[in-house]
C-alpha atoms as a PDB file:
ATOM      1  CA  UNK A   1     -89.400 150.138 210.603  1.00  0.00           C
ATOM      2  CA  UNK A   2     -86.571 149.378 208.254  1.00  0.00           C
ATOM      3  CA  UNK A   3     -86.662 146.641 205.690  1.00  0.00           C
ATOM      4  CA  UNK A   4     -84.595 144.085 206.416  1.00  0.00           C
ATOM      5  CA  UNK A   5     -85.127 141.845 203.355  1.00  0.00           C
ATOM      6  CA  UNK A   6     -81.747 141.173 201.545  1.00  0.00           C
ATOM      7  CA  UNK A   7     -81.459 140.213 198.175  1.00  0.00           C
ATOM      8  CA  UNK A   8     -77.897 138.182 197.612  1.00  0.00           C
ATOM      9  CA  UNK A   9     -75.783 140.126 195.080  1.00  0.00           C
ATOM     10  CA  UNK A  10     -75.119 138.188 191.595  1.00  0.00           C
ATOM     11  CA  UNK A  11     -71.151 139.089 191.376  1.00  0.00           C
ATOM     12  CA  UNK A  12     -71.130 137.310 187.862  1.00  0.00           C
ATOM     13  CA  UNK A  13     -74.167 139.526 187.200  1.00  0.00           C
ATOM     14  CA  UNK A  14     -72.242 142.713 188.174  1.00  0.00           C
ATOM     15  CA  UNK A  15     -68.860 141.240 186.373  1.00  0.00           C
ATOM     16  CA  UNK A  16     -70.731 141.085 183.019  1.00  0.00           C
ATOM     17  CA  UNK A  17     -72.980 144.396 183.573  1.00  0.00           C
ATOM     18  CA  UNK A  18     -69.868 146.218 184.316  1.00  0.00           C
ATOM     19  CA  UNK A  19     -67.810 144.828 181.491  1.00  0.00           C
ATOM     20  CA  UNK A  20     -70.811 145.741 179.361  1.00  0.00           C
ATOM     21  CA  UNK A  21     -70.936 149.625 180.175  1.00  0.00           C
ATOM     22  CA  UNK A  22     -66.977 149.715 179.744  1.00  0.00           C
ATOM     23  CA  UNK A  23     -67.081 148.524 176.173  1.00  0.00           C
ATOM     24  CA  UNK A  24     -70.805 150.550 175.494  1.00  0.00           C
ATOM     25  CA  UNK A  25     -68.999 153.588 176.476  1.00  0.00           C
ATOM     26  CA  UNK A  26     -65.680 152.929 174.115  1.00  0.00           C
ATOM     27  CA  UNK A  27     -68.651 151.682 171.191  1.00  0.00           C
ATOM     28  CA  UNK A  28     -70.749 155.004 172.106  1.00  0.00           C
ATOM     29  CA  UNK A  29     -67.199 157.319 171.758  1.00  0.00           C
ATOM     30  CA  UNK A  30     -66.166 155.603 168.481  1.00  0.00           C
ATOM     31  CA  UNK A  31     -69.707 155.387 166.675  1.00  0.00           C
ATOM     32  CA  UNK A  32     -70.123 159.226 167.929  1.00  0.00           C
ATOM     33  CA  UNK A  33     -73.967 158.538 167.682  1.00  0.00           C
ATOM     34  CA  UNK A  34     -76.572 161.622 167.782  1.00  0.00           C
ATOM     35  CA  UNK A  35     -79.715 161.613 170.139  1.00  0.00           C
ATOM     36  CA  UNK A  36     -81.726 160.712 167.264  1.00  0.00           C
ATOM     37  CA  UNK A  37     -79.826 157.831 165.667  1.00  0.00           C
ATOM     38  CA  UNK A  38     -80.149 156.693 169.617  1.00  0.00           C
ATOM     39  CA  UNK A  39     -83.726 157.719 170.189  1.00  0.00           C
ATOM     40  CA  UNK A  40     -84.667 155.919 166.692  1.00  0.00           C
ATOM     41  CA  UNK A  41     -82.751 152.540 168.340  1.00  0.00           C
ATOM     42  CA  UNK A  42     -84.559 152.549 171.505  1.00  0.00           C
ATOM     43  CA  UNK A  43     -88.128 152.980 169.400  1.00  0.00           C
ATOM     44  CA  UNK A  44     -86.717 149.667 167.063  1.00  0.00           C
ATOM     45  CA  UNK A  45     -85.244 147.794 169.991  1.00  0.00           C
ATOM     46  CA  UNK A  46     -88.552 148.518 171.575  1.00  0.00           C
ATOM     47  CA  UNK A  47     -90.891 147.235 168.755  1.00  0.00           C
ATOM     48  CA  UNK A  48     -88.176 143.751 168.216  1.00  0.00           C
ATOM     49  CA  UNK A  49     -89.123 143.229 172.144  1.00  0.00           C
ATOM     50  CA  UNK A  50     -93.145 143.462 171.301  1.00  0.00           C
ATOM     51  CA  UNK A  51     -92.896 141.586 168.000  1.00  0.00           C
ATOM     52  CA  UNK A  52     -91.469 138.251 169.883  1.00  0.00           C
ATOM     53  CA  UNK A  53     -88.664 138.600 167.508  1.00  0.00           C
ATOM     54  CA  UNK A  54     -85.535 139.259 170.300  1.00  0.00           C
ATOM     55  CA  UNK A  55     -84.433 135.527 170.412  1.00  0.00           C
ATOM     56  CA  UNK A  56     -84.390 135.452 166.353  1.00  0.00           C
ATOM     57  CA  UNK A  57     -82.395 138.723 166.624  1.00  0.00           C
ATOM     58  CA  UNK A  58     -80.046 137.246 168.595  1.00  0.00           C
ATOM     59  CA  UNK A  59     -79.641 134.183 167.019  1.00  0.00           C
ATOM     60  CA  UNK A  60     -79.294 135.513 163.695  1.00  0.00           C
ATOM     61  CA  UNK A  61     -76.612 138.884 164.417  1.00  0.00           C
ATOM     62  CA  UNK A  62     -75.064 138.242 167.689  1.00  0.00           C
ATOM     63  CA  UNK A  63     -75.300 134.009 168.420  1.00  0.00           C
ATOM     64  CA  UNK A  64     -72.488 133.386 166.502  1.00  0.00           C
ATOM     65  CA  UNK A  65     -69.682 135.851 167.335  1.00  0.00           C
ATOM     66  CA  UNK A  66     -70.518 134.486 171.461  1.00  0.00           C
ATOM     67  CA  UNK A  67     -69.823 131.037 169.643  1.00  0.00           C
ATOM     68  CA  UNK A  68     -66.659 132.073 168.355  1.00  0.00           C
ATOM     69  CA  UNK A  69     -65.250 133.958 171.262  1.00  0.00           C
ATOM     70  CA  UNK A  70     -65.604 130.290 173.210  1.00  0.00           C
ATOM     71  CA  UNK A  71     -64.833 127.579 171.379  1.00  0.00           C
ATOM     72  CA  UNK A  72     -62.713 128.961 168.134  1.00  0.00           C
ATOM     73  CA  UNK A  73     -59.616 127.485 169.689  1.00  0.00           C
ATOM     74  CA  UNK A  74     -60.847 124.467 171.384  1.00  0.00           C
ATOM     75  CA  UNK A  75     -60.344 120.941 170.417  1.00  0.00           C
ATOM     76  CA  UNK A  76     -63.681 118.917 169.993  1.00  0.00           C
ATOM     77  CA  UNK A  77     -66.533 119.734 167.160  1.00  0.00           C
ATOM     78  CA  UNK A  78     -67.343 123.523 166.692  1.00  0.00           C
ATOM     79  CA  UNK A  79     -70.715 124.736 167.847  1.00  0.00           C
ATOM     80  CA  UNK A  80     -72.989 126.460 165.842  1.00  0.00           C
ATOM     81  CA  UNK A  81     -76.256 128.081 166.095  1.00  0.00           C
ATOM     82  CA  UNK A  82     -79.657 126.640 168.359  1.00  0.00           C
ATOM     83  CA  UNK A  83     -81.332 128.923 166.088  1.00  0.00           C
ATOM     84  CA  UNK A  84     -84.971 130.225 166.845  1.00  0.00           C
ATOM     85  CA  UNK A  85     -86.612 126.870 165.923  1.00  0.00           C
ATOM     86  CA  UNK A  86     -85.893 124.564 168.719  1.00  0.00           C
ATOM     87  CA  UNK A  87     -88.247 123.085 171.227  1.00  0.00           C
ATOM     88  CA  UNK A  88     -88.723 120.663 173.600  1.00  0.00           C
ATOM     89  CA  UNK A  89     -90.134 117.082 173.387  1.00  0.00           C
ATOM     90  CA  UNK A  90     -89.186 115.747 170.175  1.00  0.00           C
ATOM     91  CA  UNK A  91     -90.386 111.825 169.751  1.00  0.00           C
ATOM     92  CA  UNK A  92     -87.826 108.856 170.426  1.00  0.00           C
ATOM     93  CA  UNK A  93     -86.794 106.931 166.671  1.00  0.00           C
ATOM     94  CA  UNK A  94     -85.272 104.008 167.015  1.00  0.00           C
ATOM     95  CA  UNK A  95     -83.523 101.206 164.621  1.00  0.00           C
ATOM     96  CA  UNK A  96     -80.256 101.411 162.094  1.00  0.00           C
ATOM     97  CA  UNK A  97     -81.352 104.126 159.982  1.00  0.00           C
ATOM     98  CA  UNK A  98     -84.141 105.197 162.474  1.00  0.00           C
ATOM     99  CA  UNK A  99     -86.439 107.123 160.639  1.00  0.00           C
ATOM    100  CA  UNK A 100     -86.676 111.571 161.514  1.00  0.00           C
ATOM    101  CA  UNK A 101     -90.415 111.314 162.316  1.00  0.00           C
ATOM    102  CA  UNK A 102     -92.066 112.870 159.252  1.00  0.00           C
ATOM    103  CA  UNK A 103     -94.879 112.280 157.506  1.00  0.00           C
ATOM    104  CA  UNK A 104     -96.217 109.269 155.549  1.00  0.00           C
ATOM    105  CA  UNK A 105     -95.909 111.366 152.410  1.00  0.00           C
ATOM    106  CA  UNK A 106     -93.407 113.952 153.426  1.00  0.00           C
ATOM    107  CA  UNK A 107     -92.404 116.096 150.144  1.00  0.00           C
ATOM    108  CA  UNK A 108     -88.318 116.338 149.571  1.00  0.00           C
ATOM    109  CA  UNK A 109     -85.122 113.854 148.476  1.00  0.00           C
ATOM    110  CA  UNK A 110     -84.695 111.179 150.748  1.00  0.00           C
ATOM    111  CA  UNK A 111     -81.414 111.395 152.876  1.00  0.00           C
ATOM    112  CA  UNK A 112     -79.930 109.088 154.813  1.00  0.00           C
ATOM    113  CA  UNK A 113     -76.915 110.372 157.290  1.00  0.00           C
ATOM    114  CA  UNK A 114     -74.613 108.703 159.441  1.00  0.00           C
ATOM    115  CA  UNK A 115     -71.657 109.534 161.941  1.00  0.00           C
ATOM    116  CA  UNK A 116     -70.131 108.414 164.936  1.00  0.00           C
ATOM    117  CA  UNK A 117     -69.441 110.291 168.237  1.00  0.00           C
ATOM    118  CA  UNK A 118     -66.373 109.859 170.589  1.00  0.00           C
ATOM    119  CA  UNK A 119     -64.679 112.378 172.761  1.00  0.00           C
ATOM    120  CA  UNK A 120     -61.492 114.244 172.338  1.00  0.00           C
ATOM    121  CA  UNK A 121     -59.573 111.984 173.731  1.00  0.00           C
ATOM    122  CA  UNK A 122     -61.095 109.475 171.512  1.00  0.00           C
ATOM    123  CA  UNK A 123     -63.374 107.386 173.026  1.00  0.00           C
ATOM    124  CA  UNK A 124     -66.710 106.394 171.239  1.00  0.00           C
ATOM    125  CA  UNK A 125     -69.522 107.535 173.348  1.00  0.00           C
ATOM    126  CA  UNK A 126     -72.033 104.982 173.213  1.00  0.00           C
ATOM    127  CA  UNK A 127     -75.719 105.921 174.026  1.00  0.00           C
ATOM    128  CA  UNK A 128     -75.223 109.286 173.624  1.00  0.00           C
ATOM    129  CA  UNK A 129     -78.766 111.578 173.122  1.00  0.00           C
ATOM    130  CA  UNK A 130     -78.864 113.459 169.726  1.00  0.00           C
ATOM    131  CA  UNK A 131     -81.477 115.897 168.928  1.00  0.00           C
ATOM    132  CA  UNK A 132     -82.682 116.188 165.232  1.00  0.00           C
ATOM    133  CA  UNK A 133     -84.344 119.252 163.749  1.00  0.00           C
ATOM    134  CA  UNK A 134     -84.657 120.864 160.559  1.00  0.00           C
ATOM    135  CA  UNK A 135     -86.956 122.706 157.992  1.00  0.00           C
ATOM    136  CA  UNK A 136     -89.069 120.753 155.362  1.00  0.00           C
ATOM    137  CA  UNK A 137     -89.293 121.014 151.425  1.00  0.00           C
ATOM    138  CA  UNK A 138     -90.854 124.370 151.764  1.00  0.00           C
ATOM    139  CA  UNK A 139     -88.518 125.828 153.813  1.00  0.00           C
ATOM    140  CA  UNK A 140     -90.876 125.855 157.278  1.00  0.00           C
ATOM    141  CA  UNK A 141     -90.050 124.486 160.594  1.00  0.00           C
ATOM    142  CA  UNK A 142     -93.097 122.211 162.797  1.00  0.00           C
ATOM    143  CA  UNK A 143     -94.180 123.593 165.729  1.00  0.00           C
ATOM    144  CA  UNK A 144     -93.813 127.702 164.169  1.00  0.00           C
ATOM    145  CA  UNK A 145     -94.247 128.406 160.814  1.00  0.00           C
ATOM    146  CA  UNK A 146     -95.329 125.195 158.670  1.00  0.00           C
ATOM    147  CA  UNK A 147     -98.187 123.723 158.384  1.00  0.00           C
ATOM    148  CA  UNK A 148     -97.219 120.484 159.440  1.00  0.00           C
ATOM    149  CA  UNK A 149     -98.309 118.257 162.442  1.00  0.00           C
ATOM    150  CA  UNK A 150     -95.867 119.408 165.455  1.00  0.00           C
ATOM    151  CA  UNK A 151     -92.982 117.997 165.579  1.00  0.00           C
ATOM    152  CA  UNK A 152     -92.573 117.080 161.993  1.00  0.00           C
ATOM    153  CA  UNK A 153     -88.183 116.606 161.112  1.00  0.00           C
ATOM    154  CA  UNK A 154     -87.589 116.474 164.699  1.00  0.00           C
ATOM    155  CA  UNK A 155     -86.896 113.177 166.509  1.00  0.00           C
ATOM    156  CA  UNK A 156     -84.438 112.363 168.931  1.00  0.00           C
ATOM    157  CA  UNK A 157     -82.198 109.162 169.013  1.00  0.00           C
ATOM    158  CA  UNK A 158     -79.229 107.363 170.761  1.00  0.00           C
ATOM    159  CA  UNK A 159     -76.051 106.161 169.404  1.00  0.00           C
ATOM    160  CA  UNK A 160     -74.819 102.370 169.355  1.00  0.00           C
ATOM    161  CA  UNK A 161     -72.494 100.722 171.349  1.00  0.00           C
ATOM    162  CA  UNK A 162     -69.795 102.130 169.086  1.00  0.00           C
ATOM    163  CA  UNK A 163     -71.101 105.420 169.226  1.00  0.00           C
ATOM    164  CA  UNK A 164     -72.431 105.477 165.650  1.00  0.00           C
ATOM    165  CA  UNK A 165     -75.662 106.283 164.441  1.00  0.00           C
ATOM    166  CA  UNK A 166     -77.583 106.382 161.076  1.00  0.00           C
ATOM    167  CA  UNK A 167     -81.141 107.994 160.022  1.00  0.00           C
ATOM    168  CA  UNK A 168     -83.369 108.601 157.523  1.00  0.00           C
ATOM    169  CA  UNK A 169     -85.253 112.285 156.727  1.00  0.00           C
ATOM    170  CA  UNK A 170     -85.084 114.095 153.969  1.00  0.00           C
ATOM    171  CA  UNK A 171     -82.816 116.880 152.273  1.00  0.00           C
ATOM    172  CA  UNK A 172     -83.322 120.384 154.108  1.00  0.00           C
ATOM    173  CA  UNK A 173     -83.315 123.563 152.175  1.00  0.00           C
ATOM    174  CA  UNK A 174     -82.100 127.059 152.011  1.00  0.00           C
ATOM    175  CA  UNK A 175     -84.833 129.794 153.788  1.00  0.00           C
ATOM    176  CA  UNK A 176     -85.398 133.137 154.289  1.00  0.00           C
ATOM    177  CA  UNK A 177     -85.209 134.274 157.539  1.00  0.00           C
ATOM    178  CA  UNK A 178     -88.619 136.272 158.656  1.00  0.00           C
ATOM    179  CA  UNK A 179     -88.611 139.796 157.453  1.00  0.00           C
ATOM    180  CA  UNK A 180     -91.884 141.102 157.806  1.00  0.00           C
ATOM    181  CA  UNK A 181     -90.838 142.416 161.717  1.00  0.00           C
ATOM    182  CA  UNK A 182     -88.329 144.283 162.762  1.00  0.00           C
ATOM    183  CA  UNK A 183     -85.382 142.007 162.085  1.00  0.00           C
ATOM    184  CA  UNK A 184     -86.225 142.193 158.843  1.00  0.00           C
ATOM    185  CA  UNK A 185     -85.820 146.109 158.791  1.00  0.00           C
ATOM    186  CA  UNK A 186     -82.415 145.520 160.220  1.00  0.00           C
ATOM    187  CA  UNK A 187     -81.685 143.292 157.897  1.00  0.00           C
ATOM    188  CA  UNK A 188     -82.715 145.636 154.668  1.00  0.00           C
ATOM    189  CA  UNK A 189     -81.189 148.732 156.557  1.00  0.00           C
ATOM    190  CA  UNK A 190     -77.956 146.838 156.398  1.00  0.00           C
ATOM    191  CA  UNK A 191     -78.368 145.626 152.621  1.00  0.00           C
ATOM    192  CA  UNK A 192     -77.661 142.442 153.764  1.00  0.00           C
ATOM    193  CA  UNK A 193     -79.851 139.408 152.485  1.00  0.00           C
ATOM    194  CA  UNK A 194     -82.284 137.389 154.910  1.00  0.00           C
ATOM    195  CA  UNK A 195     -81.133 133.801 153.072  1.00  0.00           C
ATOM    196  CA  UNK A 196     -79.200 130.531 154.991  1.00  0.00           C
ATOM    197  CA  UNK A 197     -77.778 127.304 153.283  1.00  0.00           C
ATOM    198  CA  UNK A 198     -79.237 124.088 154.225  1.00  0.00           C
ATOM    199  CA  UNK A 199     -78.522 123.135 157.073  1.00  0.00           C
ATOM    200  CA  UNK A 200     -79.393 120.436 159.499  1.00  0.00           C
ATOM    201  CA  UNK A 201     -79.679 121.342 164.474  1.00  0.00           C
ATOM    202  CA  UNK A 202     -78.235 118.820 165.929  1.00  0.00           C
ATOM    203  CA  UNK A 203     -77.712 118.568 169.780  1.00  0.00           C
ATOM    204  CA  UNK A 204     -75.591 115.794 171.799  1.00  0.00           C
ATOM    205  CA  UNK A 205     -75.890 115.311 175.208  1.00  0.00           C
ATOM    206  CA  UNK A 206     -73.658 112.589 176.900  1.00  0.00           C
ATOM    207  CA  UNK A 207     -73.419 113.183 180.866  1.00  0.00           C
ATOM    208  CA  UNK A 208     -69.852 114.116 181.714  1.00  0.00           C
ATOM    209  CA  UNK A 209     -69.418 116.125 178.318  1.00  0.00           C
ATOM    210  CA  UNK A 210     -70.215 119.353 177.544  1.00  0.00           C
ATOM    211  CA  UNK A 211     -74.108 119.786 175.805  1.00  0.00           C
ATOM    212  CA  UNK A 212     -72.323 120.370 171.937  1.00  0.00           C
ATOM    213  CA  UNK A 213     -75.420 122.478 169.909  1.00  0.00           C
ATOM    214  CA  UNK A 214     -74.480 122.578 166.193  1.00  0.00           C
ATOM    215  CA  UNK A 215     -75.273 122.323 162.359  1.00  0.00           C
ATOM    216  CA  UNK A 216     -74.570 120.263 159.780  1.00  0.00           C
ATOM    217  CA  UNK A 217     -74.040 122.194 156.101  1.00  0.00           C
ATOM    218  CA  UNK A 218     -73.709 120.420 152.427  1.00  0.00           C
ATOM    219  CA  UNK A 219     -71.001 121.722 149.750  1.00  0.00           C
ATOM    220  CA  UNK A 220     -72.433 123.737 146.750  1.00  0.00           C
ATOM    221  CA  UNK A 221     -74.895 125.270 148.420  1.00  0.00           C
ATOM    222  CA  UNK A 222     -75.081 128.857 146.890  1.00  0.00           C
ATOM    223  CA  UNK A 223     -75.492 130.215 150.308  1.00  0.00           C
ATOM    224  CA  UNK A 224     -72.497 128.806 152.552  1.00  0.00           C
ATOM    225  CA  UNK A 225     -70.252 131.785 151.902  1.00  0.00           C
ATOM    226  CA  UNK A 226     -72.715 135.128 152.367  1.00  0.00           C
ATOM    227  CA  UNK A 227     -75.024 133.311 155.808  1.00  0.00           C
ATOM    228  CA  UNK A 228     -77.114 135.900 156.861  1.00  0.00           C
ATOM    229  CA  UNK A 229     -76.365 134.092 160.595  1.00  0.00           C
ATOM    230  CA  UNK A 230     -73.146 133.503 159.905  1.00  0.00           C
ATOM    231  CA  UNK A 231     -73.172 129.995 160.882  1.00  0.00           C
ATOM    232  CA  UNK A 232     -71.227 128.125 158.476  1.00  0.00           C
ATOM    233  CA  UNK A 233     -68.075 126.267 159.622  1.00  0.00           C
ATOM    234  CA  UNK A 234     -65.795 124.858 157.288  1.00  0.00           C
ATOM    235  CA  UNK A 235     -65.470 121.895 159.583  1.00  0.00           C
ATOM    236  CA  UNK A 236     -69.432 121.187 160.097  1.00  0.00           C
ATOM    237  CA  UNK A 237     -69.415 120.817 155.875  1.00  0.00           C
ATOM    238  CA  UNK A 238     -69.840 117.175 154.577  1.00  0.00           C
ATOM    239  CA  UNK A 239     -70.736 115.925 150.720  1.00  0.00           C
ATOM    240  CA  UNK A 240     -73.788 115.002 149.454  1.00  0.00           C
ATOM    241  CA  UNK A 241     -73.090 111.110 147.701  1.00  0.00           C
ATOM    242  CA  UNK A 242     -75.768 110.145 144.752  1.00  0.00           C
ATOM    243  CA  UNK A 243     -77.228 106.635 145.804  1.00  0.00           C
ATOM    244  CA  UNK A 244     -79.779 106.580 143.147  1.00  0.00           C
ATOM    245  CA  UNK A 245     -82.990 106.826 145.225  1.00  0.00           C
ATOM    246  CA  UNK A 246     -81.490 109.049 147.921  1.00  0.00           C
ATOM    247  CA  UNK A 247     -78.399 111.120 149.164  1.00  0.00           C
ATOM    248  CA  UNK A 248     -76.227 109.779 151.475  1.00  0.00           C
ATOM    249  CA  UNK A 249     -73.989 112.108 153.908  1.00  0.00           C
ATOM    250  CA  UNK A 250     -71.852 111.601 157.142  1.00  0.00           C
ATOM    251  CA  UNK A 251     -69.902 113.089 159.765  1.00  0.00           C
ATOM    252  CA  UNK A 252     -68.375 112.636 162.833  1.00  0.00           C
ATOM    253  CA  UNK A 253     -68.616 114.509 165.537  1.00  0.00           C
ATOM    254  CA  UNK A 254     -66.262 115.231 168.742  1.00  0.00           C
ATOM    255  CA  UNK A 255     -67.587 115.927 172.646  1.00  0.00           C
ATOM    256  CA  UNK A 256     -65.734 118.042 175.165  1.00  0.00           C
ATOM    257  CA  UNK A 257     -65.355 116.991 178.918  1.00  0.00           C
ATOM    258  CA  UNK A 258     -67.738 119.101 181.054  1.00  0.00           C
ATOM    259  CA  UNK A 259     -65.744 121.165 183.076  1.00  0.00           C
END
C-alpha cells in the first residue's frame, strides 16, 4: 500500500537552498578548488560540527556580513553580533543606576552607562526590556568559560518613562576568541589574529519594534580597527569620561517598527 503521508513543502526553504547552490556553483568555478582542498574542508567542517564550535564559527566569520546585507541602509541603530555567549534567564536589576548583577567583590573599573531609547520616528520607548551581557576582568564570560557563579555581568532591566536608563558594572575587556578547536585552525590558516575590542551585548525588545541585538565599543581600544568578528560600527562607538572613581559612558539607541 502506498504511503500517503505528506510532508508540506518549505518554499522559503527551497528559495534559499536554491539560491545557495547558484552562488556555490559560481564560488566553486571561480575558487577552481581540487578534490583535496575539498576533501580536507569536509574533514574540518566535520570536526567544527563535533567540537560544538559551529555557532562560534558563525558568529565570528559569517554573523556579520548577514548583518550588513540587512540593515546597512536602514534607519534605526545598527545591529551587531549575539555572539556565542548569550543565554537565557538573566536576573531582573532594578533602580537609577541598577546594578549588572556581579559579584560582591567583582575585579575591574567601575562603569556606569546610560542612554535612552526611542524609535525612528522619535518616540521614547518607555519600559522597554534590555538585555546586559559581557566578559569580566579576565576576559571570561558566566555561564561558559569563567569561573564565576552563572550569570555573573548579565542582568536584564527596563527603561523609564522617558525611555532612559542607567547601570552600574564594570569595564569589559579585549579577549581572545577560543583557538584550541577548529576555529582556531581557521583562524591561524588565515594569519588572521583571534583578538576583539571591548565590547559590551546588548538586546532591546519593545513589542511592536523589531528585537535590535547589538554592541557597544569604547574609542582607543587597540583592537576596533583589525576585529577578528568584524563587529565594530563606527556608530555603536561612545567615549570613556574619567569620573575619578569610575568611567562614565552613554549612548542612545534607535528601534525599528516590526514589520
Amino acid at each position: 500500500m502506498a504511503n500517503t503521508t505528506e510532508t508540506a513543502v518549505n518554499n522559503r526553504v527551497v528559495e534559499v537552498y536554491d539560491l545557495f547552490v547558484k552562488h556555490m556553483q559560481e564560488f566553486l568555478a571561480e575558487a577552481n578548488l581540487n578534490h583535496e582542498e575539498y576533501t580536507n574542508f569536509v574533514n574540518w567542517a566535520d570536526r567544527l560540527g563535533r567540537s560544538g564550535e559551529i555557532p562560534l564559527y558563525l558568529d565570528v566569520f559569517v554573523e556579520t556580513y548577514v548583518l550588513e546585507a540587512k540593515y546597512k541602509d536602514l534607519p534605526g541603530t545598527e545591529p551587531s553580533l549575539l555572539g556565542p555567549y548569550w543565554t537565557e534567564g538573566s536576573p531582573l536589576v532594578e533602580g537609577k543606576p541598577a546594578k549588572i548583577n556581579m559579584r560582591d567583590d567583582e575585579p575591574g573599573e567601575k562603569l556606569r552607562f546610560k542612554g535612552n531609547v526611542s524609535d525612528v520616528n522619535g518616540k521614547k520607548l518607555a519600559n522597554t526590556k534590555v538585555e546586559w551581557w559581557q566578559d569580566d576582568a579576565s576576559g571570561y564570560y558566566s555561564n561558559f568559560d569563567s569561573d564565576a557563579p552563572d550569570f555573573n555581568l548579565r542582568s536584564h532591566f527596563y527603561t523609564d518613562e522617558n525611555g532612559d536608563f542607567e547601570v552600574e558594572s564594570i569595564l569589559p575587556i579585549p579577549y581572545s576568541i577560543p583557538t584550541d578547536g577548529p576555529t582556531g585552525e581557521f583562524t591561524r590558516a588565515a594569519g588572521y589574529h583571534s583578538f576583539r575590542p571591548a565590547h559590551i551585548h546588548m538586546k532591546f525588545e519593545h513589542e511592536g519594534y523589531e528585537t535590535l541585538i547589538t554592541q557597544v565599543f569604547f574609542e582607543g581600544d587597540e583592537w576596533l580597527e583589525t576585529d577578528v568578528a568584524r563587529g565594530v560600527r563606527q556608530s555603536l562607538m561612545t567615549r570613556l569620561e574619567d569620573k575619578g572613581d569610575y568611567k562614565e559612558a552613554e549612548l542612545n539607541f534607535v528601534l525599528r517598527f516590526d514589520n
